[in-house]
C-alpha atoms as a PDB file:
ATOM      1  CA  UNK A   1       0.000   0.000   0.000  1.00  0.00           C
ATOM      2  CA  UNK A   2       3.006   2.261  -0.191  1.00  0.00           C
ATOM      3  CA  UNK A   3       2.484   3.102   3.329  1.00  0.00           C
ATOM      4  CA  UNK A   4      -1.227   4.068   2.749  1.00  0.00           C
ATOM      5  CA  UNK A   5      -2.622   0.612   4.358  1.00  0.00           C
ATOM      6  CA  UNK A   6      -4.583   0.869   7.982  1.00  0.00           C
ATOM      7  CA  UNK A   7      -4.939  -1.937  10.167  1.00  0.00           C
ATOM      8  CA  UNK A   8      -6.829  -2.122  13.261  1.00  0.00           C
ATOM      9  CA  UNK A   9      -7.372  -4.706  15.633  1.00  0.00           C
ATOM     10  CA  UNK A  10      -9.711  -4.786  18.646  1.00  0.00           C
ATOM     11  CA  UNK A  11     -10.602  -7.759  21.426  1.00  0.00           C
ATOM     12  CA  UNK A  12     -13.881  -8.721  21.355  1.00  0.00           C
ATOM     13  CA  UNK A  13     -13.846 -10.598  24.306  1.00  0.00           C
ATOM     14  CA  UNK A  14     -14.773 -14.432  25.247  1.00  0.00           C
ATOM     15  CA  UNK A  15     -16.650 -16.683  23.036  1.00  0.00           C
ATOM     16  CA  UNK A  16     -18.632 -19.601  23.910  1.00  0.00           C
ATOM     17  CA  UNK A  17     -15.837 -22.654  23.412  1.00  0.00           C
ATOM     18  CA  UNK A  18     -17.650 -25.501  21.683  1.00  0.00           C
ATOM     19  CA  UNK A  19     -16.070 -28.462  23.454  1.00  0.00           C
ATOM     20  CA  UNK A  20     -15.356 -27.161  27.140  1.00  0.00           C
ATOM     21  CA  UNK A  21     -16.367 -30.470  28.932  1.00  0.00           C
ATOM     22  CA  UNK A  22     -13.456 -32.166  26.648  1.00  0.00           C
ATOM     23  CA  UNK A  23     -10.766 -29.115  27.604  1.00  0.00           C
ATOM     24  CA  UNK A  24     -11.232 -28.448  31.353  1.00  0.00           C
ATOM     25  CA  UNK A  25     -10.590 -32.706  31.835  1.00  0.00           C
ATOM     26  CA  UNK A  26      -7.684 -32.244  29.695  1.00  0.00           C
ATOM     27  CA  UNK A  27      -6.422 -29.619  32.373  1.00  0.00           C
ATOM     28  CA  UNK A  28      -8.098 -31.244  35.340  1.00  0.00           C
ATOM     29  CA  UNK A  29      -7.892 -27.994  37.107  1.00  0.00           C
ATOM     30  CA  UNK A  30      -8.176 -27.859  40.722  1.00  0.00           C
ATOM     31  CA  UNK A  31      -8.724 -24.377  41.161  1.00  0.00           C
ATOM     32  CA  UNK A  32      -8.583 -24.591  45.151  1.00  0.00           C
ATOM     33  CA  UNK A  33      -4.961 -26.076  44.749  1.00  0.00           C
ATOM     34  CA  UNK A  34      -3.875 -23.076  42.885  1.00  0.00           C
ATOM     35  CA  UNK A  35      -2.081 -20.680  45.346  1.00  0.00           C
ATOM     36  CA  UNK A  36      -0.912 -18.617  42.806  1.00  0.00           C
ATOM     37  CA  UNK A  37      -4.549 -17.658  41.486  1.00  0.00           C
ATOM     38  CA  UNK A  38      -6.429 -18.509  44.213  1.00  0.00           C
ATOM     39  CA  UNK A  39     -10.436 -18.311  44.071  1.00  0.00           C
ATOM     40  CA  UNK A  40     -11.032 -17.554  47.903  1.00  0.00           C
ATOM     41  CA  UNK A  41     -11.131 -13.898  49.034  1.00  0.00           C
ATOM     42  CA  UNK A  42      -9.579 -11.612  51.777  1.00  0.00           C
ATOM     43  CA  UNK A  43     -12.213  -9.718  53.663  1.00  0.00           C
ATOM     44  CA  UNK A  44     -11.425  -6.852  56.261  1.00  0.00           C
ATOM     45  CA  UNK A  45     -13.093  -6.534  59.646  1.00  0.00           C
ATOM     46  CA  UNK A  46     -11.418  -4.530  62.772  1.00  0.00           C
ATOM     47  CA  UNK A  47      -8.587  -3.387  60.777  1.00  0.00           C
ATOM     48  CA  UNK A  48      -7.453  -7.061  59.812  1.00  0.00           C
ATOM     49  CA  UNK A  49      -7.785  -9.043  57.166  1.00  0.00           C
ATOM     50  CA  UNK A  50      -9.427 -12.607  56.969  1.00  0.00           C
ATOM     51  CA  UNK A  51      -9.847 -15.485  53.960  1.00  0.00           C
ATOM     52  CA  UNK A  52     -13.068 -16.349  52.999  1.00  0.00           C
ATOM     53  CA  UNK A  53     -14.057 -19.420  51.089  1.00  0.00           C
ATOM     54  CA  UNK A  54     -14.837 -18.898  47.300  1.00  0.00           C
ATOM     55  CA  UNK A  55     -18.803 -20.926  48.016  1.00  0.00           C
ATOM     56  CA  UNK A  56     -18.794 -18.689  51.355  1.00  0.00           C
ATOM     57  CA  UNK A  57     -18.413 -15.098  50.115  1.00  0.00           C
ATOM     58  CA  UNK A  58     -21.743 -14.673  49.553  1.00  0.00           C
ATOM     59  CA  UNK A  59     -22.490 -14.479  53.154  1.00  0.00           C
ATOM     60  CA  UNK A  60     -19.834 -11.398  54.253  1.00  0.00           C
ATOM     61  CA  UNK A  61     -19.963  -9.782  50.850  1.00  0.00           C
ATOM     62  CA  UNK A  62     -21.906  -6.389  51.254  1.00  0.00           C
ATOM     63  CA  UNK A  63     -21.669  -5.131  47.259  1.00  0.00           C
ATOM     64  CA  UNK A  64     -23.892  -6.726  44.077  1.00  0.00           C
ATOM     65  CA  UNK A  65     -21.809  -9.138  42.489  1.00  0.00           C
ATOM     66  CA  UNK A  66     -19.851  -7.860  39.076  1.00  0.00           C
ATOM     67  CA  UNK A  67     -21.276 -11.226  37.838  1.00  0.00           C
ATOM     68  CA  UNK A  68     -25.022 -10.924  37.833  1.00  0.00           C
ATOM     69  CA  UNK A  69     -24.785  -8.261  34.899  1.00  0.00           C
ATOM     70  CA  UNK A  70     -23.308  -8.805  31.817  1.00  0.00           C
ATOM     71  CA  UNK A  71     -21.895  -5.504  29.685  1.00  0.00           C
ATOM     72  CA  UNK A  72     -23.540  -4.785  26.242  1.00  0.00           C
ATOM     73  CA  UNK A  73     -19.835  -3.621  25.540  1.00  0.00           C
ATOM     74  CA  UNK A  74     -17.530  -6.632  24.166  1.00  0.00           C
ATOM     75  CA  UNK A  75     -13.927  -4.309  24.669  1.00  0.00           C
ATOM     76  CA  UNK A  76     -13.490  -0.744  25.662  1.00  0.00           C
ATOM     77  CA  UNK A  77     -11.755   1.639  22.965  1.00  0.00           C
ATOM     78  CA  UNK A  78      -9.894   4.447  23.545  1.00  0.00           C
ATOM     79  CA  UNK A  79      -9.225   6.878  20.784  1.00  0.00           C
ATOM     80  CA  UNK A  80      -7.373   9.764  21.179  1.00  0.00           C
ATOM     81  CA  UNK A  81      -6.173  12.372  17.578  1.00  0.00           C
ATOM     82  CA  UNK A  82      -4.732  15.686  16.317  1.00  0.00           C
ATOM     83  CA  UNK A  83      -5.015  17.080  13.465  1.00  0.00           C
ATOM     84  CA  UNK A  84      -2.742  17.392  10.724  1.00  0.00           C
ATOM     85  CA  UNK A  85      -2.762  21.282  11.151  1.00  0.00           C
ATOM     86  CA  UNK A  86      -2.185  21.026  15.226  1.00  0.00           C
ATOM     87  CA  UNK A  87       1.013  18.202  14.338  1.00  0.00           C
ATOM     88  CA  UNK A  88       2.399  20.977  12.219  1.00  0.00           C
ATOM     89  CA  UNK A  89       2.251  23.390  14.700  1.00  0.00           C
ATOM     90  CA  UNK A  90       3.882  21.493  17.251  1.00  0.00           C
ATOM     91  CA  UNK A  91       6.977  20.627  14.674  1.00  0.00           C
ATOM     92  CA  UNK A  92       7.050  24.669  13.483  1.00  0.00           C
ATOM     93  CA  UNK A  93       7.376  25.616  17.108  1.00  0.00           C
ATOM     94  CA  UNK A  94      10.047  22.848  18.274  1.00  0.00           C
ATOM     95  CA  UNK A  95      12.150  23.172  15.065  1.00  0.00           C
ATOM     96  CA  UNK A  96      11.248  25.678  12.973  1.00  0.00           C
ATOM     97  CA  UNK A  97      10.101  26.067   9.215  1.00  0.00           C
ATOM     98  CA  UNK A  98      10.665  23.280   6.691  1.00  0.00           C
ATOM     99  CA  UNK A  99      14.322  23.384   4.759  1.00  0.00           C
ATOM    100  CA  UNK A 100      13.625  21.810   1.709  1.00  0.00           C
ATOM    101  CA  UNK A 101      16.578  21.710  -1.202  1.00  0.00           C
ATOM    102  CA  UNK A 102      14.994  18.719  -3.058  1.00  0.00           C
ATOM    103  CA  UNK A 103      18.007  16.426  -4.476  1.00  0.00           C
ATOM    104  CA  UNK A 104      15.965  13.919  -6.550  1.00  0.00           C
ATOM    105  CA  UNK A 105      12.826  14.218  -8.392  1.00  0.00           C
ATOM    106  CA  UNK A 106      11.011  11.015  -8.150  1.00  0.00           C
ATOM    107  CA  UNK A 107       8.761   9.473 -10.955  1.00  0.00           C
ATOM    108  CA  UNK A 108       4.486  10.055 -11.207  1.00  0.00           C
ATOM    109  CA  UNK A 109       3.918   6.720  -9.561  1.00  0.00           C
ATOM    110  CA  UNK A 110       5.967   7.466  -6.558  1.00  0.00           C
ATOM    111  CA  UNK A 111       4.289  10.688  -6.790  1.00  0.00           C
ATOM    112  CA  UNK A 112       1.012   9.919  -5.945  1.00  0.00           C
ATOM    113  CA  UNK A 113       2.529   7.900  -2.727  1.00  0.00           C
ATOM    114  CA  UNK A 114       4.139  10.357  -0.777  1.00  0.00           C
ATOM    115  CA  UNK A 115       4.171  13.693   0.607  1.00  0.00           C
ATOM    116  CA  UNK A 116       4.905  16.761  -1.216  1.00  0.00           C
ATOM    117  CA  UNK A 117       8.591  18.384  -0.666  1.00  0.00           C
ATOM    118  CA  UNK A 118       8.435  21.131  -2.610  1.00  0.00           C
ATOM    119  CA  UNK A 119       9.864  24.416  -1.170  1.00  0.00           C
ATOM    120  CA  UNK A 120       7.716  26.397   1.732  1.00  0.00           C
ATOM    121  CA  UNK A 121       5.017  23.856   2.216  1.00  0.00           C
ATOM    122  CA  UNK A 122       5.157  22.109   5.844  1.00  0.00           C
ATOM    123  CA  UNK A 123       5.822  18.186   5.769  1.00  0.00           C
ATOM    124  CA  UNK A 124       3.322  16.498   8.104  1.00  0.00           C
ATOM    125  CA  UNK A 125       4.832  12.765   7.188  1.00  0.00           C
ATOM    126  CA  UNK A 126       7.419  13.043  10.513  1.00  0.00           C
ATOM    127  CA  UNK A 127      10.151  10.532  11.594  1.00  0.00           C
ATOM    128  CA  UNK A 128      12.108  10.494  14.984  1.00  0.00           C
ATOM    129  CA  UNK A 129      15.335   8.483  15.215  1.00  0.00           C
ATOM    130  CA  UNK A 130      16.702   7.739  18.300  1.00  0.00           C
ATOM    131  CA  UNK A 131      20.224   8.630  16.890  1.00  0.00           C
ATOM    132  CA  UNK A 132      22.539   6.678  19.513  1.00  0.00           C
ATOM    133  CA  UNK A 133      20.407   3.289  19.145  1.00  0.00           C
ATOM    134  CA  UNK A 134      20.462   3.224  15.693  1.00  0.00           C
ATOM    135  CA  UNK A 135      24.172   4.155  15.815  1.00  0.00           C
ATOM    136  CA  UNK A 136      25.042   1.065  17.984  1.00  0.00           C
ATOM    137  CA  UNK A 137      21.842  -0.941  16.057  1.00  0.00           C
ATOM    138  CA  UNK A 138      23.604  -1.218  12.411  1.00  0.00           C
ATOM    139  CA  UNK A 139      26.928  -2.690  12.022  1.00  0.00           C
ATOM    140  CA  UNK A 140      28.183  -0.366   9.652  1.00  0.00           C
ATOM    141  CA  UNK A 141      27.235   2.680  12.068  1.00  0.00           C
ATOM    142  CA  UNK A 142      28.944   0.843  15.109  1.00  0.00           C
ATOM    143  CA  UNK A 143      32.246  -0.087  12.938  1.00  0.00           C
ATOM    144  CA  UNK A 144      32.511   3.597  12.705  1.00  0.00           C
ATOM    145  CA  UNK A 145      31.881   4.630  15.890  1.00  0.00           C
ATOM    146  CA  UNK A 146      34.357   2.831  17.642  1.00  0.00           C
ATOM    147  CA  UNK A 147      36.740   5.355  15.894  1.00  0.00           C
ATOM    148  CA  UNK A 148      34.486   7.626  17.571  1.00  0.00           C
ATOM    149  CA  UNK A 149      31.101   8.778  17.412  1.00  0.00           C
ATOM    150  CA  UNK A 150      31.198  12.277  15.744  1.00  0.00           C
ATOM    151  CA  UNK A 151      32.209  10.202  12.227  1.00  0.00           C
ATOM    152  CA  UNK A 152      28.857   7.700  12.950  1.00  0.00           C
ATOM    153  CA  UNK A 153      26.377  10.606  13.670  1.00  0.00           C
ATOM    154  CA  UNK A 154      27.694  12.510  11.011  1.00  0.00           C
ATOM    155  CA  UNK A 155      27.092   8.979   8.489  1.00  0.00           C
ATOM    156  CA  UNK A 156      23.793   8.592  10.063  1.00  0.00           C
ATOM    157  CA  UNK A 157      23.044  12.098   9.643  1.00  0.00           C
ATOM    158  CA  UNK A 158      23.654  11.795   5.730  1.00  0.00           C
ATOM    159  CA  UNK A 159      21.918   8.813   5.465  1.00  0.00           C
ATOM    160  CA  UNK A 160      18.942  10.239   6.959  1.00  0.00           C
ATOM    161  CA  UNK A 161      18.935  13.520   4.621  1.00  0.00           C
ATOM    162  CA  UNK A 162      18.862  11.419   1.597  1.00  0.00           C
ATOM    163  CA  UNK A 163      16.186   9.463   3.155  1.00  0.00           C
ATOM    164  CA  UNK A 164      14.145  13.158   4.091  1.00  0.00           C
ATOM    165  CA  UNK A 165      15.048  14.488   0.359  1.00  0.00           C
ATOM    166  CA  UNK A 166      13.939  11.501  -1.485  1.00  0.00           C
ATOM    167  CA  UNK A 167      10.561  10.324   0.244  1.00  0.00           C
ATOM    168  CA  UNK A 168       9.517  14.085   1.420  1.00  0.00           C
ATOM    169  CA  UNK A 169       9.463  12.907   4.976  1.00  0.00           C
ATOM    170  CA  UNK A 170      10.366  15.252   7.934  1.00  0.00           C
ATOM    171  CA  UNK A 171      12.971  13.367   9.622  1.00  0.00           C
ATOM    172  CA  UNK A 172      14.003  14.040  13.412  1.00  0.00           C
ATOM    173  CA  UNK A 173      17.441  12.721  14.885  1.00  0.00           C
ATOM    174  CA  UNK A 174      17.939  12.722  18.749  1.00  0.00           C
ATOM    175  CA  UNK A 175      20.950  12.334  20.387  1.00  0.00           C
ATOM    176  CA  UNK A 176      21.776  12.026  24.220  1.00  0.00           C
ATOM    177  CA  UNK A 177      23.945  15.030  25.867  1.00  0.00           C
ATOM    178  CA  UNK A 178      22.777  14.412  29.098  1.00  0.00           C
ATOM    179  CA  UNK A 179      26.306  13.723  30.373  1.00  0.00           C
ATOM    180  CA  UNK A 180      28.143  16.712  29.319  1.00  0.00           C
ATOM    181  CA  UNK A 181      28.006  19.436  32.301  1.00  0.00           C
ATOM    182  CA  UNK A 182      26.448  22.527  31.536  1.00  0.00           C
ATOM    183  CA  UNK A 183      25.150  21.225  28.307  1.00  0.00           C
ATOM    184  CA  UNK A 184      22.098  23.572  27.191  1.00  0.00           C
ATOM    185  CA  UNK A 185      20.710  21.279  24.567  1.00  0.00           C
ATOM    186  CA  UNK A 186      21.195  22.095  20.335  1.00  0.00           C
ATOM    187  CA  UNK A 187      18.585  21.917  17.490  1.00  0.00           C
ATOM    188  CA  UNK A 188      20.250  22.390  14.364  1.00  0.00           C
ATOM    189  CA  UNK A 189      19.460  21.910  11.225  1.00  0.00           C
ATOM    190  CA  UNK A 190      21.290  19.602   9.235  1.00  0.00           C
ATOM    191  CA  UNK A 191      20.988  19.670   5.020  1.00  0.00           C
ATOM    192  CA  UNK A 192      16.882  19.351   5.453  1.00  0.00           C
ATOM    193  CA  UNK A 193      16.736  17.570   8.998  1.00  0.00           C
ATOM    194  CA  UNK A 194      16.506  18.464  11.893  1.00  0.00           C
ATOM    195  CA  UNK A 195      19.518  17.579  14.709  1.00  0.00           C
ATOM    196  CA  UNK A 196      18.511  17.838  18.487  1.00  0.00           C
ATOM    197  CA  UNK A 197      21.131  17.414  21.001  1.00  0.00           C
ATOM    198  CA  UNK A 198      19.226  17.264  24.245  1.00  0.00           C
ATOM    199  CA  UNK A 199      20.051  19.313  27.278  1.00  0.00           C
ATOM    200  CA  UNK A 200      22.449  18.000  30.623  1.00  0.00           C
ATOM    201  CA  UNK A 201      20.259  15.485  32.668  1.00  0.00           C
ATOM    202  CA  UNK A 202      18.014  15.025  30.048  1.00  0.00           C
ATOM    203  CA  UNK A 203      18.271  11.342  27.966  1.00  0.00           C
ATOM    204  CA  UNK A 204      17.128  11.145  24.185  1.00  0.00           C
ATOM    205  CA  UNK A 205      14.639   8.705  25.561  1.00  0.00           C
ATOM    206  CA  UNK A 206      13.014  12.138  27.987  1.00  0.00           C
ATOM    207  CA  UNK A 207      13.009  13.981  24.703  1.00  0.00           C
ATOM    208  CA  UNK A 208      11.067  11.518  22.281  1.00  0.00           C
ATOM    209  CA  UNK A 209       8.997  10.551  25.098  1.00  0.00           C
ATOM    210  CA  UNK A 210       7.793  14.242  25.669  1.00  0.00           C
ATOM    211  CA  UNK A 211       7.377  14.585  22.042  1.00  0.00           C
ATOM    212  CA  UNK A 212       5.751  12.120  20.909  1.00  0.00           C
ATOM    213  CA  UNK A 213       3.378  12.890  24.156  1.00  0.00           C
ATOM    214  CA  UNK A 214       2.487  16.265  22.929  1.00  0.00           C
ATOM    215  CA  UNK A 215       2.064  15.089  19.174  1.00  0.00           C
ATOM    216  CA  UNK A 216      -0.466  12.213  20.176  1.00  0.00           C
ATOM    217  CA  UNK A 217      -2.394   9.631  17.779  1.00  0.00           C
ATOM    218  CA  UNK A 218      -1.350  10.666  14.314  1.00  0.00           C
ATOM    219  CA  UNK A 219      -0.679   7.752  11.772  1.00  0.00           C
ATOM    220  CA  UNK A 220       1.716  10.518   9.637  1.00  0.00           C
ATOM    221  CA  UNK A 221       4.253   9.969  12.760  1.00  0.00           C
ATOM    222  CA  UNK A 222       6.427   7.167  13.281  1.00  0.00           C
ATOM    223  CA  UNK A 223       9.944   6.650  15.719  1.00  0.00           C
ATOM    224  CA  UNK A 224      12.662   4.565  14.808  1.00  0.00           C
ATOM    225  CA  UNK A 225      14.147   2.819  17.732  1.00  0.00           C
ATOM    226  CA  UNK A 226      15.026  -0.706  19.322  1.00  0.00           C
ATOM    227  CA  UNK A 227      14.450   0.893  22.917  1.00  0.00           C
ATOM    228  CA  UNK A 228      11.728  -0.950  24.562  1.00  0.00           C
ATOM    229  CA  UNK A 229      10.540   1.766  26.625  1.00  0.00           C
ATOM    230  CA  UNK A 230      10.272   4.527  23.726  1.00  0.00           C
ATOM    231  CA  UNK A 231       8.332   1.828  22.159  1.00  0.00           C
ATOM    232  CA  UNK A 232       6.141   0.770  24.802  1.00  0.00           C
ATOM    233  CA  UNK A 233       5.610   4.690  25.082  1.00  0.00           C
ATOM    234  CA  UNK A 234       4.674   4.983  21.159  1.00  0.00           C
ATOM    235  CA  UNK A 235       2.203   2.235  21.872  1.00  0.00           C
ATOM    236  CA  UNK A 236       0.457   3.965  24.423  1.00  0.00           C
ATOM    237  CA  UNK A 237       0.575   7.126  22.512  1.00  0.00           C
ATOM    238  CA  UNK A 238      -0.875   5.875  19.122  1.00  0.00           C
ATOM    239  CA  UNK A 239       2.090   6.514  16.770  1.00  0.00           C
ATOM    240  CA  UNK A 240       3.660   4.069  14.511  1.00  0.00           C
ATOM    241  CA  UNK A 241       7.046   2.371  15.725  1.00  0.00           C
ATOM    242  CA  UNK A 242       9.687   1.008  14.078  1.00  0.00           C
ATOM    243  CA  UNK A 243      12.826  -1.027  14.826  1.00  0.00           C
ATOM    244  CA  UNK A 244      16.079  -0.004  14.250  1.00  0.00           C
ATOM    245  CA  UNK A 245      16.855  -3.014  12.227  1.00  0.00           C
ATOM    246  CA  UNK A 246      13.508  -2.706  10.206  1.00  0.00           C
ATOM    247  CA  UNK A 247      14.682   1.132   9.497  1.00  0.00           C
ATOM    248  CA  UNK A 248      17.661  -0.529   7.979  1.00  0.00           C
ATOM    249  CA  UNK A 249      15.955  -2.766   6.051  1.00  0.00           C
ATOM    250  CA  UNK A 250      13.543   0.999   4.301  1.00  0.00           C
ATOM    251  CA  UNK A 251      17.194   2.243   3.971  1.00  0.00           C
ATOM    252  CA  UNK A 252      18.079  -0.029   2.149  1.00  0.00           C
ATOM    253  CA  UNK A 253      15.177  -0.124  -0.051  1.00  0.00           C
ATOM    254  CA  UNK A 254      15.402   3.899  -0.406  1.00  0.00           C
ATOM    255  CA  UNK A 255      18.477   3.599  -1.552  1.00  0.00           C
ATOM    256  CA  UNK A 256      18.515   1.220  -4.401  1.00  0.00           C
ATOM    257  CA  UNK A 257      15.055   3.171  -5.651  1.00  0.00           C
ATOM    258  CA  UNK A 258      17.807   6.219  -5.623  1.00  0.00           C
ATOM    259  CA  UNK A 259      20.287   3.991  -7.552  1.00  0.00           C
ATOM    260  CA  UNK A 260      17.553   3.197 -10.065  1.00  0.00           C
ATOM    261  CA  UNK A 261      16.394   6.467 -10.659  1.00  0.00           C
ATOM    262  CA  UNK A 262      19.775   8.243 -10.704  1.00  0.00           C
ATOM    263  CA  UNK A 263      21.006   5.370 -13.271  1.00  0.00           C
ATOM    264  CA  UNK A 264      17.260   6.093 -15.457  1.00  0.00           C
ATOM    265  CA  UNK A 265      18.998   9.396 -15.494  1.00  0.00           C
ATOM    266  CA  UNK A 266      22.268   8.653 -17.023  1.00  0.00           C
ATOM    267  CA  UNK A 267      20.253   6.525 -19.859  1.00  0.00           C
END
């Protein structure tokens, strides 16, 4: 689908099981020999706490059973959205207007798939790289950085401005400068991207956290990273993830469309 495709999955719930009698012998569950999960209850009385039976808590309980009504609702959804027009206000105000010096002019089909780059308009298609984890995520990257690291953000930073010039895509990089003392945090931009550097005490993963917080649901968003916490955070915030080894992998495939064009080109 070029990118285009939406899929969303909800829980409906239980389901009757059609041969139940056959799969609870199977288990032979003993549910009052389970002390992980057991089905007896603590009550409180004089500021102590006391275990009631499972068939007995009918006689101390004082509240109607959650069990005696059954919800109409099969899952609950929560949905939460910005616009396109509040997203690029948020990426104006944290990084200013849109540099765009397009390199390569892509053909109609591609066209039709992607975002506009040409000059002055505002890219709403946003990425945001956690710079460092892709850095030590692709081999090539972490070759170079063991010579040190201003050669491998510099590579990555390259990479990543092809990548913005040929798909149209506003790209983000963060990297951690929460170690240096009196570090007061850099945005810069960087041949159509945008660099940020984040302040002493504060880690990359603060900064895409907070950002990705403020931006909210939008499907146009997406942040490359292995971290499992910027992740789990990008889950609960509604925008795409993406590994750093599936990034690799859309490198990759950027870059031989590039090869192909470029060589159209020369025929």
């Amino acid at each position: 689908t070029g990118g285009l495709g939406r899929l969303s999955l909800a829980l409906a719930g239980y389901d009757v099981c059609h041969n139940a009698d056959e799969v609870i012998k199977t288990f032979a569950y003993n549910a009052e020999r389970d002390l992980e999960n057991t089905p007896d209850s603590v009550f409180c009385a004089h500021g102590a706490g006391f275990v009631v039976k499972w068939n007995d808590v009918k006689n101390y309980m004082h509240l109607e059973s959650c069990f005696s009504k059954k919800s109409t609702l099969p899952y609950a959804h929560r949905h939460i959205t910005i616009d396109e027009k509040e997203l690029e206000a948020i990426m104006l105000r944290e990084f200013g207007p849109v540099r765009s010096n397009v390199l390569y002019r892509t053909t109609a089909t591609r066209e039709k798939t992607v975002v506009s780059a040409s000059p002055g308009t505002v890219r709403t298609s946003c990425l945001i790289v956690d710079g460092y984890n892709v850095i030590f995520a692709w081999d090539s990257l972490k070759e170079l950085a063991e010579d040190g690291l201003e050669g491998a953000r510099e590579r990555l930073c390259h990479i990543l401005s092809n990548y913005a010039h040929f798909t149209g895509c506003r790209v983000v990089c963060v990297f951690d400068g929460y170690k240096v003392a009196g570090n007061q945090g850099e945005k810069f931009d960087f041949h159509c991207i945008d660099v940020v550097f984040t302040k002493e005490r504060e880690t990359g993963d603060n900064y895409i956290e907070r950002l990705i917080s403020e931006i909210g649901r939008n499907e146009q968003v997406r942040v490359v990273t292995s971290d499992s916490m910027i992740q789990l955070s990008a889950v609960r915030t509604g925008v795409f993830r993406m590994s750093s080894a599936e990034f690799e992998s859309e490198i990759d495939r950027v870059d031989a469309e590039i090869a192909e064009l470029i060589e159209k080109k020369k025929e």
